[in-house]
Protein backbone atom coordinates (compact mmCIF):
# COMPACT_ATOMS: atom_id res chain seq x y z
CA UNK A 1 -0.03 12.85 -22.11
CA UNK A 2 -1.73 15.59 -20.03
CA UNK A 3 -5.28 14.19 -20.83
CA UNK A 4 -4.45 10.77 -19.55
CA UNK A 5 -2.47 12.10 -16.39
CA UNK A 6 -5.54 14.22 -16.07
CA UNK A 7 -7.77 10.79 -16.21
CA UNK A 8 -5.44 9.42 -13.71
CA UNK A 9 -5.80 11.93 -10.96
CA UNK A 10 -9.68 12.53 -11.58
CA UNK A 11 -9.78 8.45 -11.28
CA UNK A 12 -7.61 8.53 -7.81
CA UNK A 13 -9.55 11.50 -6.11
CA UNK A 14 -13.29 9.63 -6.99
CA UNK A 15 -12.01 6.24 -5.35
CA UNK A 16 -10.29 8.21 -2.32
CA UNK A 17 -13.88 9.59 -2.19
CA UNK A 18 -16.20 6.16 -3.05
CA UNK A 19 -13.51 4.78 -0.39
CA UNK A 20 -14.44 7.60 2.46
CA UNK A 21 -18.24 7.15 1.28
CA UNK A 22 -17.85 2.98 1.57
CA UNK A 23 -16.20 3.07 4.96
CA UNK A 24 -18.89 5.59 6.15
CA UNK A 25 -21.30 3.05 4.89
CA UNK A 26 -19.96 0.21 6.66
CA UNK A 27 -19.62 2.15 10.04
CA UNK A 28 -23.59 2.48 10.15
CA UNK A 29 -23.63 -1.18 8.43
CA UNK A 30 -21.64 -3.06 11.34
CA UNK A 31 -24.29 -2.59 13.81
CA UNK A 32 -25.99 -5.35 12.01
CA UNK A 33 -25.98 -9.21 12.09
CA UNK A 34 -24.26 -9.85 9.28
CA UNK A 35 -21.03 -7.94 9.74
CA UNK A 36 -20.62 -8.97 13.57
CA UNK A 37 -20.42 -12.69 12.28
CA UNK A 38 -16.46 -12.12 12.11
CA UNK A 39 -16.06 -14.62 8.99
CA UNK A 40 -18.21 -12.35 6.91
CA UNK A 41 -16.38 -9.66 8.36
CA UNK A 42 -12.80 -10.41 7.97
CA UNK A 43 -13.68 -11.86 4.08
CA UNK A 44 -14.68 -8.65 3.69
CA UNK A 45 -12.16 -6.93 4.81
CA UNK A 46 -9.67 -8.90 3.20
CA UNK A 47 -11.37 -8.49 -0.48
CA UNK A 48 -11.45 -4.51 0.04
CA UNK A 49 -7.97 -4.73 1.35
CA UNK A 50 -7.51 -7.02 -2.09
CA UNK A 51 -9.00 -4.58 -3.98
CA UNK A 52 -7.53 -1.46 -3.13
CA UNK A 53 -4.44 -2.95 -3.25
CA UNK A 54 -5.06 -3.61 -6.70
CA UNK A 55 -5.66 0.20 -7.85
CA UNK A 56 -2.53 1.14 -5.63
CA UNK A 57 -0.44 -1.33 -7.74
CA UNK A 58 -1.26 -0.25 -10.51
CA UNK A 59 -1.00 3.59 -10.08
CA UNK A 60 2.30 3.17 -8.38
CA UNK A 61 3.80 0.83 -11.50
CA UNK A 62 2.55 3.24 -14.10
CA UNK A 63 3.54 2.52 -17.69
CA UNK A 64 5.06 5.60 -19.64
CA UNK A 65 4.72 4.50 -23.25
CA UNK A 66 3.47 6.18 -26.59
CA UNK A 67 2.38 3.15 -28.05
CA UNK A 68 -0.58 1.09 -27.16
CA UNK A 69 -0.07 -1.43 -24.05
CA UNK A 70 -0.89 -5.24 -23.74
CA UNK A 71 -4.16 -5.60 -21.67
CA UNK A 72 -4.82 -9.42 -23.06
CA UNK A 73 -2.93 -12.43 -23.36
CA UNK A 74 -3.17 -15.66 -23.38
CA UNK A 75 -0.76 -18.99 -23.98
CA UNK A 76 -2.91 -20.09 -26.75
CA UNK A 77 -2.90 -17.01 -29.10
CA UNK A 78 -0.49 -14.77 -27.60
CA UNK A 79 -1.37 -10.65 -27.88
CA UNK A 80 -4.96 -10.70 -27.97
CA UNK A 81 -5.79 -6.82 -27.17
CA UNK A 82 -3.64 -3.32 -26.85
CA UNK A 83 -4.86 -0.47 -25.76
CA UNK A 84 -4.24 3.12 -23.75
CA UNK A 85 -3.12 2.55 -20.08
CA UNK A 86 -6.14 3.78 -18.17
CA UNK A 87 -8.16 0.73 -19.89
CA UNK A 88 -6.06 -1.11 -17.06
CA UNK A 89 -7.65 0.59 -14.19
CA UNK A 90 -11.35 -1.39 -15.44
CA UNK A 91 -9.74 -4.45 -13.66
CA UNK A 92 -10.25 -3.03 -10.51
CA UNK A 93 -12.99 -1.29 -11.58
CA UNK A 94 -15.01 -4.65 -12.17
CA UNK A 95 -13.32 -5.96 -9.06
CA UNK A 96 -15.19 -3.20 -7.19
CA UNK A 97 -18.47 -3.86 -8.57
CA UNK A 98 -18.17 -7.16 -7.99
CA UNK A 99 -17.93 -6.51 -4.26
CA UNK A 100 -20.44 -4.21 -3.80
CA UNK A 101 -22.83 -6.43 -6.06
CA UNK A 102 -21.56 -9.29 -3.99
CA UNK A 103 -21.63 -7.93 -0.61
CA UNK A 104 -25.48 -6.67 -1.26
CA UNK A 105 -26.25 -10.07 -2.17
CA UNK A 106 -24.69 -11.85 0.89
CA UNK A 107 -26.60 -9.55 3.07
CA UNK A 108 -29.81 -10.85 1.33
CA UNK A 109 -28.69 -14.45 1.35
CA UNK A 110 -27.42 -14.40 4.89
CA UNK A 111 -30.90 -13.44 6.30
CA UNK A 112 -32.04 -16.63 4.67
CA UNK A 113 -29.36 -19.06 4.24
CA UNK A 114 -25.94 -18.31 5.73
CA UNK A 115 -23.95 -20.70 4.34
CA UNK A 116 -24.81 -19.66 1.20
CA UNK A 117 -23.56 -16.14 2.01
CA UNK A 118 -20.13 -17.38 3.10
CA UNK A 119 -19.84 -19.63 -0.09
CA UNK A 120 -20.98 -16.11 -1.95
CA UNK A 121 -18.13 -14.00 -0.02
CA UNK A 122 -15.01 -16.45 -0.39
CA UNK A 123 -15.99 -16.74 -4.24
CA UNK A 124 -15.48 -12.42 -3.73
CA UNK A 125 -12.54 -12.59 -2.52
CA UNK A 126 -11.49 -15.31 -4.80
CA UNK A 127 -12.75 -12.81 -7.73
CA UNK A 128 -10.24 -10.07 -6.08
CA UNK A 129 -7.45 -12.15 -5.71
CA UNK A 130 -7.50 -13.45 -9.06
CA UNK A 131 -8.15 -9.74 -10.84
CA UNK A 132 -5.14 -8.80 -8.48
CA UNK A 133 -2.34 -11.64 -10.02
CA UNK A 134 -4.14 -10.65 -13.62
CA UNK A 135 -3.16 -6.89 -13.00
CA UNK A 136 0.54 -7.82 -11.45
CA UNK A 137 0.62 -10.09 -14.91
CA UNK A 138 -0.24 -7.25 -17.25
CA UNK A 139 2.43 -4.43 -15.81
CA UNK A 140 5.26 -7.60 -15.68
CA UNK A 141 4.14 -8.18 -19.27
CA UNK A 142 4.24 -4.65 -20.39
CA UNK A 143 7.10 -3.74 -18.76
């Protein structure tokens, strides 16, 4: 139990700090095109928002249990996959690259093509939203 609590905290402190790092980051990247168009801006705000939402949900619903928790399901052939709780936190963990990777991306594309990059953003926060009802599905299975 220690080890994992350990995990837990080391996990919390490096996103507080990727956070403080990202934000910093988007200060100096504002002052470009691409996040004064407010559509890309507010699609990306709302997919961070999404995101980090996500990790506080699931660090505030924490499951206390010595056996192995649910982290797959589906209707088709029920339990698919149990494991230790902190495997949980890799669904925001993709979620996260998924943004970054997305958001360099959409830079790239909007200097070419913008409505490309818009299609590319509201299929990020689509991504976020998505991870987000899979990790309220997994802690209301588990609990």
């Amino acid at each position: 139990m220690p080890q994992k609590e350990l995990f837990l905290k080391i996990a919390f402190r490096r996103i507080i700090i990727f956070a403080k790092l990202l934000l910093s980051g988007f200060r100096i990247a504002f002052k470009k095109s691409y996040f004064q168009n407010r559509a890309m801006r507010d699609v990306l705000i709302l997919s961070v928002l999404t995101n980090i939402g996500l990790w506080i949900y699931l660090f505030a619903n924490k499951i206390d249990s010595p056996y192995p928790i649910i982290l797959h399901y589906s209707l088709l052939f029920g339990v698919d996959y149990l494991g230790e709780y902190y495997k949980i936190f890799f669904i925001p963990l993709v979620g996260l690259i998924l943004l970054l990777g997305n958001s360099v991306m959409g830079y790239w594309i909007y200097l070419r093509e913008k409505l490309a990059a818009y299609f590319l953003m509201i299929a990020t926060l689509e991504i976020q939203i998505f991870l987000f009802i899979a990790g309220i599905a997994l802690i209301k299975i588990n609990s």
